[in-house]
PDB file of N, CA and C in Angstrom:
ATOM      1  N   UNK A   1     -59.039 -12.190  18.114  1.00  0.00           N
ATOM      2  CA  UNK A   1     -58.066 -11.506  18.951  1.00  0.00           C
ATOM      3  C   UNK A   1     -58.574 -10.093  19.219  1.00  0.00           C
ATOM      4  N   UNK A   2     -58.380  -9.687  20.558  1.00  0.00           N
ATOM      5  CA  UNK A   2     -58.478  -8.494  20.950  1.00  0.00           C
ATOM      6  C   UNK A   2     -58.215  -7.216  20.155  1.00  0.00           C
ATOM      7  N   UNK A   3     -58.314  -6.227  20.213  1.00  0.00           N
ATOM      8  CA  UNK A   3     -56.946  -4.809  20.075  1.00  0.00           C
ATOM      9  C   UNK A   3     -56.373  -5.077  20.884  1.00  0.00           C
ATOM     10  N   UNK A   4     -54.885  -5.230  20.170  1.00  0.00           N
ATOM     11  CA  UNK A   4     -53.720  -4.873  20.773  1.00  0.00           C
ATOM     12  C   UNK A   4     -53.572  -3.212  22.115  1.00  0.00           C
ATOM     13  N   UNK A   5     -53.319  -3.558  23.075  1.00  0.00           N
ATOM     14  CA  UNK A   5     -52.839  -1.924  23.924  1.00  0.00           C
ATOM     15  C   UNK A   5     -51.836  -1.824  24.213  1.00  0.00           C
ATOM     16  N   UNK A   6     -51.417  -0.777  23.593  1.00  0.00           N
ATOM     17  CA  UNK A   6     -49.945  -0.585  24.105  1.00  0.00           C
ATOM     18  C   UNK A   6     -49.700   0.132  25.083  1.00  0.00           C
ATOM     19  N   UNK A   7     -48.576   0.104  25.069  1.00  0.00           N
ATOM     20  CA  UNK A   7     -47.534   0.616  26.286  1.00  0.00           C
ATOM     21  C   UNK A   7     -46.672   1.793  26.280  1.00  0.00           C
ATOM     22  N   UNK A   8     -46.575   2.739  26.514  1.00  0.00           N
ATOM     23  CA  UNK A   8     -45.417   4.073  26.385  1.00  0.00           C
ATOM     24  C   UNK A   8     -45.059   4.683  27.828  1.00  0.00           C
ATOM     25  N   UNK A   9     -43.783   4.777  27.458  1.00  0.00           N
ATOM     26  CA  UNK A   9     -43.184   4.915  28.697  1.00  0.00           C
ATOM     27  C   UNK A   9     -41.943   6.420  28.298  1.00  0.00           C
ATOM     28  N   UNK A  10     -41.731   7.394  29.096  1.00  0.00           N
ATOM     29  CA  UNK A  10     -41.029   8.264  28.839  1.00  0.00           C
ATOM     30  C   UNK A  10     -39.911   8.409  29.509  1.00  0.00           C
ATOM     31  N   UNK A  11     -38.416   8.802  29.597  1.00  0.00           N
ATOM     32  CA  UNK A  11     -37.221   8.552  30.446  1.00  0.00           C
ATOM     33  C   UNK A  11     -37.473   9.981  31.161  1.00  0.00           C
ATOM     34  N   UNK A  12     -38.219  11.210  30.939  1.00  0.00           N
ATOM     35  CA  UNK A  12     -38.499  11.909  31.641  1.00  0.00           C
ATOM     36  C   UNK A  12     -40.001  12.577  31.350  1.00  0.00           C
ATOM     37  N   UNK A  13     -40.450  13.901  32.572  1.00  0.00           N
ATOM     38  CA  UNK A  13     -41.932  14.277  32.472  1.00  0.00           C
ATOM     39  C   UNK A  13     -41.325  15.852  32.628  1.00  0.00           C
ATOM     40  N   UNK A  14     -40.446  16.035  33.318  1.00  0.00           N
ATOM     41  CA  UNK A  14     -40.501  17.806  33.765  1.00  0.00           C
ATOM     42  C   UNK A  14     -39.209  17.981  32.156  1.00  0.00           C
ATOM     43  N   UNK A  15     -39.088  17.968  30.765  1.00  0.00           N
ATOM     44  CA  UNK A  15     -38.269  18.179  29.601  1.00  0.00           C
ATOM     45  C   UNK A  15     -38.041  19.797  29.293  1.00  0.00           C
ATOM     46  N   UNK A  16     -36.741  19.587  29.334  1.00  0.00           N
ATOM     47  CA  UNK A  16     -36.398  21.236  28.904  1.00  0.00           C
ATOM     48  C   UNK A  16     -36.137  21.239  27.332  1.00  0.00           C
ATOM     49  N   UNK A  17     -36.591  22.372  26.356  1.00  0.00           N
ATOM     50  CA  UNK A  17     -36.521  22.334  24.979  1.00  0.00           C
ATOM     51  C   UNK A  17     -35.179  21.718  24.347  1.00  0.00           C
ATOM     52  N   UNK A  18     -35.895  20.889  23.281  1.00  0.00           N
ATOM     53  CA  UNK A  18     -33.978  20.101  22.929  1.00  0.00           C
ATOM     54  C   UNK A  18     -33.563  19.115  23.712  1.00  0.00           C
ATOM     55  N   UNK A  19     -33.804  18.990  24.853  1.00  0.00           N
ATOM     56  CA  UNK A  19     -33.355  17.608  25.597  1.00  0.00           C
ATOM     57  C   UNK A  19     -33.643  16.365  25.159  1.00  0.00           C
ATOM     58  N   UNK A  20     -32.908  15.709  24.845  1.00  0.00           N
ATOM     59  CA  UNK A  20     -33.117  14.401  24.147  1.00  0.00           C
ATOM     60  C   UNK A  20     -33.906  13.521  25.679  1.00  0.00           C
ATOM     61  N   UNK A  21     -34.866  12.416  25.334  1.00  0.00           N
ATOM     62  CA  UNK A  21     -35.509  12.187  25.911  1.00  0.00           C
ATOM     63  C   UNK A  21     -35.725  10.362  25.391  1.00  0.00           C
ATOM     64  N   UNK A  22     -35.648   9.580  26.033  1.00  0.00           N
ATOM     65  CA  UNK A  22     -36.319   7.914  25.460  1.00  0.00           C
ATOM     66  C   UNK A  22     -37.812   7.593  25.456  1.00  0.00           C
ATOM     67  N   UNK A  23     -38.379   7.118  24.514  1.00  0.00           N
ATOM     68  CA  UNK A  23     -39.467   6.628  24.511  1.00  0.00           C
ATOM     69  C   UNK A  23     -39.467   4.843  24.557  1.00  0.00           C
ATOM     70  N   UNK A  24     -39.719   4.610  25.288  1.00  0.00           N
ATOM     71  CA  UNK A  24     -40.011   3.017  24.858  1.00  0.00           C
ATOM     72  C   UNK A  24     -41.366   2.666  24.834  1.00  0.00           C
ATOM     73  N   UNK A  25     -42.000   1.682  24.344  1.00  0.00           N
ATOM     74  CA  UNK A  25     -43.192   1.157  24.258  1.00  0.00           C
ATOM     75  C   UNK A  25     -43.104  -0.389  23.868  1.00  0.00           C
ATOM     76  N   UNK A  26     -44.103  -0.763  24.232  1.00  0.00           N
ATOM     77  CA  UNK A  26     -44.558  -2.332  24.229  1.00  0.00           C
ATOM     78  C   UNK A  26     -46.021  -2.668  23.586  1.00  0.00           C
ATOM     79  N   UNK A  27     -46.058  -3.385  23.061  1.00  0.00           N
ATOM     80  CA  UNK A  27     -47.599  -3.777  22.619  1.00  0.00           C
ATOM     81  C   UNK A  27     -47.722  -5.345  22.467  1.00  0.00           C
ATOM     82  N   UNK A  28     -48.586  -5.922  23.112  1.00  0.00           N
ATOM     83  CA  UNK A  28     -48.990  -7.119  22.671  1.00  0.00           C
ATOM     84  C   UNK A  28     -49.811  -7.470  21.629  1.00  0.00           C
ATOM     85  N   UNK A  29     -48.722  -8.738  20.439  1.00  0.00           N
ATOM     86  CA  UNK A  29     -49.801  -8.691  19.505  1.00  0.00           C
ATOM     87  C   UNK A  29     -48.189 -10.275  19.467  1.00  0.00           C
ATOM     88  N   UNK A  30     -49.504 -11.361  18.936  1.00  0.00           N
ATOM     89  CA  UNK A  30     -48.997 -12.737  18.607  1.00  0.00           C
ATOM     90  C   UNK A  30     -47.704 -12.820  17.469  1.00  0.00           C
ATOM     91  N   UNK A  31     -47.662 -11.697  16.727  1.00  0.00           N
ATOM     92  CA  UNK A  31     -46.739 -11.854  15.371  1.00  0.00           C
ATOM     93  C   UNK A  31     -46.714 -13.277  14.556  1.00  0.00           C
ATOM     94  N   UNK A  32     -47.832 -13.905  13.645  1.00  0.00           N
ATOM     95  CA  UNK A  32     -47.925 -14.747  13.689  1.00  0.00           C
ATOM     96  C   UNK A  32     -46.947 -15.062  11.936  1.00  0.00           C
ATOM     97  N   UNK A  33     -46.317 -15.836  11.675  1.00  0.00           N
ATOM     98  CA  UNK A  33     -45.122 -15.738  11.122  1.00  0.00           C
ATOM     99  C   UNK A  33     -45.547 -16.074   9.092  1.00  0.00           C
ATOM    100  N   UNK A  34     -46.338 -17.473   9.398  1.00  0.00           N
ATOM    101  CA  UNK A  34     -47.133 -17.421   8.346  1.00  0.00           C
ATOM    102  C   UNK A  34     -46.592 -18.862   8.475  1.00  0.00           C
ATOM    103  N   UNK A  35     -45.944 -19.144   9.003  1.00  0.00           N
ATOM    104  CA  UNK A  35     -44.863 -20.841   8.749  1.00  0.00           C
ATOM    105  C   UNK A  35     -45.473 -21.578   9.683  1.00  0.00           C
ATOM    106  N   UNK A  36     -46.669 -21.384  10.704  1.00  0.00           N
ATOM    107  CA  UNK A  36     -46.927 -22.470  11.671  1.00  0.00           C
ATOM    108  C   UNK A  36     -48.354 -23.035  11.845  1.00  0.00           C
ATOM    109  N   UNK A  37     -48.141 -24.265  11.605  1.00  0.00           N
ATOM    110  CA  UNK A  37     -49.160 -25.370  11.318  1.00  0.00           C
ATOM    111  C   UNK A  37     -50.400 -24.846  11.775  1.00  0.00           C
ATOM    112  N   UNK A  38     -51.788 -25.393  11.822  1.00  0.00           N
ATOM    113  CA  UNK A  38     -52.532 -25.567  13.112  1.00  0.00           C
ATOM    114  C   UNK A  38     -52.763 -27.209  13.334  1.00  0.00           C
ATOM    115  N   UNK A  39     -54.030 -27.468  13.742  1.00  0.00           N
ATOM    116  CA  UNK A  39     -54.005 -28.591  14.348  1.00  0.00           C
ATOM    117  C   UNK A  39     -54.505 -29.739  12.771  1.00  0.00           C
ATOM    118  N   UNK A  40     -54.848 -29.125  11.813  1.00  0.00           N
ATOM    119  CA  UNK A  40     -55.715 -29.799  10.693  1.00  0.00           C
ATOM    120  C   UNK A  40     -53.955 -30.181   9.682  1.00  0.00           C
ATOM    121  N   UNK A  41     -53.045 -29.435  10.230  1.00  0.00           N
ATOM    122  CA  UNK A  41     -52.291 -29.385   9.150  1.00  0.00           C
ATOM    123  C   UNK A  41     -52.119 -27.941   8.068  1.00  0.00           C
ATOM    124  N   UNK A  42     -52.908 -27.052   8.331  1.00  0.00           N
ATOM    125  CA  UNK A  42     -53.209 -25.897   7.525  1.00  0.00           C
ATOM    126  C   UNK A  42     -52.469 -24.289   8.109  1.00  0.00           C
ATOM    127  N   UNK A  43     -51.365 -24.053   6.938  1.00  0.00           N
ATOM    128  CA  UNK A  43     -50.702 -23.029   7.081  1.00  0.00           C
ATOM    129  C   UNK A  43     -51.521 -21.522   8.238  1.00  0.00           C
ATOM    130  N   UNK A  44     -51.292 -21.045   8.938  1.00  0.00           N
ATOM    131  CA  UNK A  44     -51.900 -20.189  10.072  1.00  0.00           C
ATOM    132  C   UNK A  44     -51.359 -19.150   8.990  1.00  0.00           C
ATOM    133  N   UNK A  45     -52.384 -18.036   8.718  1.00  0.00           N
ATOM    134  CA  UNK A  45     -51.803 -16.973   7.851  1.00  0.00           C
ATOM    135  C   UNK A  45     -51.106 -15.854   8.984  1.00  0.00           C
ATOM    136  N   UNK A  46     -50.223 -15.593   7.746  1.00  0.00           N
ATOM    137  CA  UNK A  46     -48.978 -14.634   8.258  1.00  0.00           C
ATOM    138  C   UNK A  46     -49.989 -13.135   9.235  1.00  0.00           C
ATOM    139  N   UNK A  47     -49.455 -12.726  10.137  1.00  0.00           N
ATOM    140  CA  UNK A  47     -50.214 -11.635  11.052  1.00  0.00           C
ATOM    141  C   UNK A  47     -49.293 -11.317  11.581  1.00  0.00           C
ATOM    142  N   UNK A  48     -48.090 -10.132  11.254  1.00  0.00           N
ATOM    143  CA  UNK A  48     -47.654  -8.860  11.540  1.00  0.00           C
ATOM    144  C   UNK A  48     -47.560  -8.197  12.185  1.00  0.00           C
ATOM    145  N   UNK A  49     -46.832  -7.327  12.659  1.00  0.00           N
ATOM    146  CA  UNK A  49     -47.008  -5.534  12.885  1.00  0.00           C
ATOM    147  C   UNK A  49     -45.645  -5.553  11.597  1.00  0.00           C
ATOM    148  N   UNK A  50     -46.047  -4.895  10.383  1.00  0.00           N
ATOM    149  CA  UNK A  50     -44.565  -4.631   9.506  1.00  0.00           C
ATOM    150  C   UNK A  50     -44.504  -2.871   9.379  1.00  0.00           C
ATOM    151  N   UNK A  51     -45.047  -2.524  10.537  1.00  0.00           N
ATOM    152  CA  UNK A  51     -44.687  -0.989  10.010  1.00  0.00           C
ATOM    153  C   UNK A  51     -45.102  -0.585  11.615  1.00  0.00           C
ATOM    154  N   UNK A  52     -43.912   0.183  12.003  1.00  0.00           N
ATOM    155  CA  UNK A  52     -43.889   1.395  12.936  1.00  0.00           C
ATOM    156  C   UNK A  52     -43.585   2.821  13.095  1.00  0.00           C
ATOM    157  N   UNK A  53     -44.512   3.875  13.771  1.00  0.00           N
ATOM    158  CA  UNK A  53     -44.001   4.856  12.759  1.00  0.00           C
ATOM    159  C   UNK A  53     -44.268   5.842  14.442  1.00  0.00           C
ATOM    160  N   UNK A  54     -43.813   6.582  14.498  1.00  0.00           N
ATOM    161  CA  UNK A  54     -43.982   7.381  15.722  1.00  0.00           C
ATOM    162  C   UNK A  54     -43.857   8.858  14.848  1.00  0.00           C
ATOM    163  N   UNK A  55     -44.795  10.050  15.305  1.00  0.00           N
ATOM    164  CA  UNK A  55     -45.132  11.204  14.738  1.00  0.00           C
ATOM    165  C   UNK A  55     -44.968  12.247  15.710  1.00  0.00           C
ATOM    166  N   UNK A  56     -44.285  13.226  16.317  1.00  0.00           N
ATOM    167  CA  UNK A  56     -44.699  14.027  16.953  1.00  0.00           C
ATOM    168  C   UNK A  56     -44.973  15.605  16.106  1.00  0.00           C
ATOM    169  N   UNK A  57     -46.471  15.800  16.388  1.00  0.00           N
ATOM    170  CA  UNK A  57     -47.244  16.855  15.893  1.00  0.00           C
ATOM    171  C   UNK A  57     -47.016  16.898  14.507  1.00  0.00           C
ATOM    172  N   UNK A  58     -47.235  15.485  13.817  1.00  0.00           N
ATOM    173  CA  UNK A  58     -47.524  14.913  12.657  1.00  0.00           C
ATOM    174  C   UNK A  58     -46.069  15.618  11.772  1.00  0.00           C
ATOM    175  N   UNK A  59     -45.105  15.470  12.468  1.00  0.00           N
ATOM    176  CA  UNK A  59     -43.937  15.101  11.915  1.00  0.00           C
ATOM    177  C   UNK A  59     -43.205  13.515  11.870  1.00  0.00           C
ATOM    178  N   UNK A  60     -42.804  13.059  11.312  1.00  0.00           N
ATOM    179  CA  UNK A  60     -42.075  11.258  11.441  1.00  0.00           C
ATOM    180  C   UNK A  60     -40.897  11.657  12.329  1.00  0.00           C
ATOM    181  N   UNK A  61     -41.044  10.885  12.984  1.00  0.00           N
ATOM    182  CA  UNK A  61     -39.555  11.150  14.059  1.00  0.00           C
ATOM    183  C   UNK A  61     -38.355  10.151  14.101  1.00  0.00           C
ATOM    184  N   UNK A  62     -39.762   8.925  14.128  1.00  0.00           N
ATOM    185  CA  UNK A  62     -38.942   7.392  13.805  1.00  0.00           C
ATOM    186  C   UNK A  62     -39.633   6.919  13.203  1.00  0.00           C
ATOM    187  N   UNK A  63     -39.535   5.632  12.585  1.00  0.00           N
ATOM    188  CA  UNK A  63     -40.566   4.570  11.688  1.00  0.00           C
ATOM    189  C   UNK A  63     -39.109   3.450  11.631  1.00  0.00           C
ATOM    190  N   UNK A  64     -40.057   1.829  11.619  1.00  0.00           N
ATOM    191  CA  UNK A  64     -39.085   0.903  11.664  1.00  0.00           C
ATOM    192  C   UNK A  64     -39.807  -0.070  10.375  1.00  0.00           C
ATOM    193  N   UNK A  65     -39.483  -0.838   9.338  1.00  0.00           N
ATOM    194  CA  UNK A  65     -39.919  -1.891   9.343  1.00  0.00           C
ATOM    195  C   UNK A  65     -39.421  -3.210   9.991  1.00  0.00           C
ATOM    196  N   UNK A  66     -40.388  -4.304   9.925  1.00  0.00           N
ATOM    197  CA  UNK A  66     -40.457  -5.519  10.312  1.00  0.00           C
ATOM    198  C   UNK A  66     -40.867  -6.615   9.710  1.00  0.00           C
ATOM    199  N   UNK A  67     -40.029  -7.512   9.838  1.00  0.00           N
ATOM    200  CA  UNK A  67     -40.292  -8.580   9.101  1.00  0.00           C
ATOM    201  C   UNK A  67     -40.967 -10.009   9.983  1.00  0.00           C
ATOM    202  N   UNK A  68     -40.936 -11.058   9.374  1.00  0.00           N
ATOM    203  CA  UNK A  68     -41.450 -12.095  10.303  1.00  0.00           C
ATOM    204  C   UNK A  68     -40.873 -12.418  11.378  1.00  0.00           C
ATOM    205  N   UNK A  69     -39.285 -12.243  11.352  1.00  0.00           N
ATOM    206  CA  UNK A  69     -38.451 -12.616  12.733  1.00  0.00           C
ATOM    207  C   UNK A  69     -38.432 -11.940  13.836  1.00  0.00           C
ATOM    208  N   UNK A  70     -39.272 -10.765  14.051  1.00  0.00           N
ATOM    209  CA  UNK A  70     -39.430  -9.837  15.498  1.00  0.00           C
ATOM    210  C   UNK A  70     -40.475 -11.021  16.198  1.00  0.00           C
ATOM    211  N   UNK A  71     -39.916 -10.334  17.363  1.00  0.00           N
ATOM    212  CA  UNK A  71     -40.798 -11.676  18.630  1.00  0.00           C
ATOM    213  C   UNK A  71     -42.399 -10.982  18.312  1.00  0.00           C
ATOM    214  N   UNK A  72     -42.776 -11.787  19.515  1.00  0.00           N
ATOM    215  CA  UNK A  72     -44.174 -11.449  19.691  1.00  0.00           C
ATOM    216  C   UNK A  72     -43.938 -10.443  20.557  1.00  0.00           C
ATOM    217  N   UNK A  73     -45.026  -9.720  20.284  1.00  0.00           N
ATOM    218  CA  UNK A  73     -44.751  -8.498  21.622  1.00  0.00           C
ATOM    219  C   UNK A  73     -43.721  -7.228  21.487  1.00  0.00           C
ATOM    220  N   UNK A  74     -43.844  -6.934  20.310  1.00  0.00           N
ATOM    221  CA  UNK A  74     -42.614  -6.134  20.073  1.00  0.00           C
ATOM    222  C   UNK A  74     -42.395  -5.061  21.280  1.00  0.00           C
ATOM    223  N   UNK A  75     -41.303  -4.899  21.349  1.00  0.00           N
ATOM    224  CA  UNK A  75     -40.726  -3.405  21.859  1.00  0.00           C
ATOM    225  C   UNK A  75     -39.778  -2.671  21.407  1.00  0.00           C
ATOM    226  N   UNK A  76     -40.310  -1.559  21.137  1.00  0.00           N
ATOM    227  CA  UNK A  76     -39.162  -0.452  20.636  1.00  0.00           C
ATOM    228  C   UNK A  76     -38.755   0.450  21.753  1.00  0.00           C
ATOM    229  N   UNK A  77     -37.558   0.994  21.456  1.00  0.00           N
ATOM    230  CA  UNK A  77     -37.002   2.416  21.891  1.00  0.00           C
ATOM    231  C   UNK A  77     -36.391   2.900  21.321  1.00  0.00           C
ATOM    232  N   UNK A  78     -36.566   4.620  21.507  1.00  0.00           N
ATOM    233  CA  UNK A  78     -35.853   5.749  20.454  1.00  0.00           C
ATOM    234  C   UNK A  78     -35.816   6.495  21.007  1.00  0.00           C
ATOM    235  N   UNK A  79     -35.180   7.715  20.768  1.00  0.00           N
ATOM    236  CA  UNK A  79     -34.732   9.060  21.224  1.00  0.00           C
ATOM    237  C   UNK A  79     -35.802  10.109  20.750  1.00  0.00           C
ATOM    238  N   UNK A  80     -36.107  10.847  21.194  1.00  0.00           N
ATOM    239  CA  UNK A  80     -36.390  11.896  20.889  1.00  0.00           C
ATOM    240  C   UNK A  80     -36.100  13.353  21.460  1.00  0.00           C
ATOM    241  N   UNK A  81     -36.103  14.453  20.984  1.00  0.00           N
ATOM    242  CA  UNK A  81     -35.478  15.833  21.467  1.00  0.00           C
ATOM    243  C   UNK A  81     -36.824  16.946  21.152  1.00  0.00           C
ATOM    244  N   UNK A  82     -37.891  17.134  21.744  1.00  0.00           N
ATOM    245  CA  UNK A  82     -38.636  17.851  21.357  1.00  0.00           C
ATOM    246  C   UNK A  82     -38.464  19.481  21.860  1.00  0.00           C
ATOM    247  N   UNK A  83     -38.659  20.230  20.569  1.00  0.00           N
ATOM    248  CA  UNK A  83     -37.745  21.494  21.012  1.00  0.00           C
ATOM    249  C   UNK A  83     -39.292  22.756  21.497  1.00  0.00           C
ATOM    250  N   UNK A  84     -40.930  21.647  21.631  1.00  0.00           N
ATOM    251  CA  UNK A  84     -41.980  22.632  22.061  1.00  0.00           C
ATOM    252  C   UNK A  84     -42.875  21.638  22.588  1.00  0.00           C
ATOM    253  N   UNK A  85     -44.072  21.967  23.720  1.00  0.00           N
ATOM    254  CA  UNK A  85     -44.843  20.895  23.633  1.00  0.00           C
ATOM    255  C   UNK A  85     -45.517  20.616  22.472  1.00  0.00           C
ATOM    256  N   UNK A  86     -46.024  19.287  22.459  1.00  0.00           N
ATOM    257  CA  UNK A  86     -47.061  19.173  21.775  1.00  0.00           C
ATOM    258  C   UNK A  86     -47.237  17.256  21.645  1.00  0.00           C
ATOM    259  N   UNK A  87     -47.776  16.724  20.690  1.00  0.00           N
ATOM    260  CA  UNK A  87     -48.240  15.106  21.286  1.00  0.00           C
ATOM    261  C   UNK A  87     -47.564  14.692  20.147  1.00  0.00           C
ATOM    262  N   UNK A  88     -47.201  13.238  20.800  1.00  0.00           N
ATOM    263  CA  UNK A  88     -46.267  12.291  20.404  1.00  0.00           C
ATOM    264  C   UNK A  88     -46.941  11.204  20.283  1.00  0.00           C
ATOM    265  N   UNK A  89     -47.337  10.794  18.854  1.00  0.00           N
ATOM    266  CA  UNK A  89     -48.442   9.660  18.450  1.00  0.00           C
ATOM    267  C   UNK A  89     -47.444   8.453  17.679  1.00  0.00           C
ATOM    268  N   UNK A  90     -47.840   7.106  18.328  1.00  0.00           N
ATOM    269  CA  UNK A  90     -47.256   5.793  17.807  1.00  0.00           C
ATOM    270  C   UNK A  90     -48.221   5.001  17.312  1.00  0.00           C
ATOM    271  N   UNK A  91     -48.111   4.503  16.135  1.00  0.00           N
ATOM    272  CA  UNK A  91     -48.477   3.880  15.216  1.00  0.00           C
ATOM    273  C   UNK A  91     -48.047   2.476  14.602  1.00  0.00           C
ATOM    274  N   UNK A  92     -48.789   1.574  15.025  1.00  0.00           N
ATOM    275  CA  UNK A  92     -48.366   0.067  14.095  1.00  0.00           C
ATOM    276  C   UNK A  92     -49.430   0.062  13.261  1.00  0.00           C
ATOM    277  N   UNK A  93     -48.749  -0.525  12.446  1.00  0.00           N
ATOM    278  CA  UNK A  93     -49.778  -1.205  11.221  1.00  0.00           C
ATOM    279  C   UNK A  93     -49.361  -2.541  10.927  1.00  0.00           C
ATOM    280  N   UNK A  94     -50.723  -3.542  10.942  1.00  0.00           N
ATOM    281  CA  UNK A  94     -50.632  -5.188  10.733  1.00  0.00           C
ATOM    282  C   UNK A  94     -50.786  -5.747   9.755  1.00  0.00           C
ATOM    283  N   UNK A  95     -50.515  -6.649   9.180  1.00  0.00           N
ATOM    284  CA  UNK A  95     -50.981  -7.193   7.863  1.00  0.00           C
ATOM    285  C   UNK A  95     -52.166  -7.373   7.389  1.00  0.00           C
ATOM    286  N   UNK A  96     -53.195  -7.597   8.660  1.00  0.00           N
ATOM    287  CA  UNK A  96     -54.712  -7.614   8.683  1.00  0.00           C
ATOM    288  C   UNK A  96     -55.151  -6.698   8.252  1.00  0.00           C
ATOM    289  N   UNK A  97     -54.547  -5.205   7.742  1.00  0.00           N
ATOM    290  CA  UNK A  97     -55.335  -4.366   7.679  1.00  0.00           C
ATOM    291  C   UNK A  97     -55.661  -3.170   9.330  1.00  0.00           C
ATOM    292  N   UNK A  98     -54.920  -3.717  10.560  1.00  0.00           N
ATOM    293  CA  UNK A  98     -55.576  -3.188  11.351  1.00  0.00           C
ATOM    294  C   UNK A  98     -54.503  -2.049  12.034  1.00  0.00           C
ATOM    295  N   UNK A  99     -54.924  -1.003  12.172  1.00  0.00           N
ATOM    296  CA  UNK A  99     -53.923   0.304  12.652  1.00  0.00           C
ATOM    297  C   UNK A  99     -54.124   0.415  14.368  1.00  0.00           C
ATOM    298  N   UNK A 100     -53.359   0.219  14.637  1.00  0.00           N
ATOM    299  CA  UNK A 100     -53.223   0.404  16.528  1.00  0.00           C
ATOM    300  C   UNK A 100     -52.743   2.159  16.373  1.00  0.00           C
ATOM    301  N   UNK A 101     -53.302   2.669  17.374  1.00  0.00           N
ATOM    302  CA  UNK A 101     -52.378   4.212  17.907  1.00  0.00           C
ATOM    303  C   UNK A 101     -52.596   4.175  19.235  1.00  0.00           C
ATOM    304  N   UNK A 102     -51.291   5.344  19.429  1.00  0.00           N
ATOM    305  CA  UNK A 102     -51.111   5.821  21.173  1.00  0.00           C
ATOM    306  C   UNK A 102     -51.172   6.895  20.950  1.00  0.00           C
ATOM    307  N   UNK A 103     -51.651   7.849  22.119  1.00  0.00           N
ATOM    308  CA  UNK A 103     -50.669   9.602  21.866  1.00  0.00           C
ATOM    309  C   UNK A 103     -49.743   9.750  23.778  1.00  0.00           C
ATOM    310  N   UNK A 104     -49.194   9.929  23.629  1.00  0.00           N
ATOM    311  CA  UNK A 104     -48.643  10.479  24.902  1.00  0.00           C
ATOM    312  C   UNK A 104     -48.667  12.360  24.622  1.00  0.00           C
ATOM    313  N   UNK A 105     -48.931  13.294  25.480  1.00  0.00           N
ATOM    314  CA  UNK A 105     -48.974  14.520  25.341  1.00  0.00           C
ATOM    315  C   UNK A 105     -47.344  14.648  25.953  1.00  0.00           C
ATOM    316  N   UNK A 106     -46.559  15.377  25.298  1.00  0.00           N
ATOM    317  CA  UNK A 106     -45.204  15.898  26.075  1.00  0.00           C
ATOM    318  C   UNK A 106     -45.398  17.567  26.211  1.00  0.00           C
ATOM    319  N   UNK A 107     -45.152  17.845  27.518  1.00  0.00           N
ATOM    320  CA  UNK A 107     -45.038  19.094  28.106  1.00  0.00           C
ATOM    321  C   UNK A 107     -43.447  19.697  28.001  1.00  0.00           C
ATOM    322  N   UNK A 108     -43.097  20.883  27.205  1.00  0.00           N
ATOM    323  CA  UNK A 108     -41.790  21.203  27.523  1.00  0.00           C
ATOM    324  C   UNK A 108     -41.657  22.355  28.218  1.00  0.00           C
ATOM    325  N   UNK A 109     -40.841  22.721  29.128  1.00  0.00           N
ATOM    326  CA  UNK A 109     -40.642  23.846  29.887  1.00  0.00           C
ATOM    327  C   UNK A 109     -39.679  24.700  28.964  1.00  0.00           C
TER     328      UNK A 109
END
């Protein structure tokens, strides 16, 4: 399988300090559960995203866990209120061991 690329999307671009603001994002990744066959009969090992964590200027803003029942393809959304510019980094982590990141830069007036 590929790297996963995600997706971030902002509810605004021109943000005045403190304005609460939405982030959503998307990433494709199979979430593979750990419960489904393959073709031999042999358990498909479990493959994740169980940790989300969004940082702006390496503060935690949000973080979610996850268990096996999120779809494939997760998508989140959250709020955020940033009261200066500076970058807004999202983070999954998979069971494989493998760390996906984004940064979006936010500009505040």
């Amino acid at each position: 399988m590929s790297t996963p690329r995600p997706r971030i999307r902002l509810s605004a671009t021109d943000i005045s300090a403190g304005e609460v603001i939405d982030v959503r994002t998307l990433i494709s990744h199979t979430m593979e559960t750990g419960n489904r066959r393959d073709g031999d009969g042999n358990l498909v090992p479990r493959n994740i995203i169980h940790t989300f964590r969004a940082e702006y200027d390496g503060e935690v803003v949000f973080e979610a866990a996850m268990e096996p029942a999120i779809s494939a393809n997760p998508y989140m959304q959250f709020n955020v209120a940033p009261r200066r510019s500076g970058t807004l980094r999202l983070i999954w982590l998979t069971d494989d061991g493998l760390e996906i990141t984004a940064e979006e830069a936010i500009t505040v007036s």
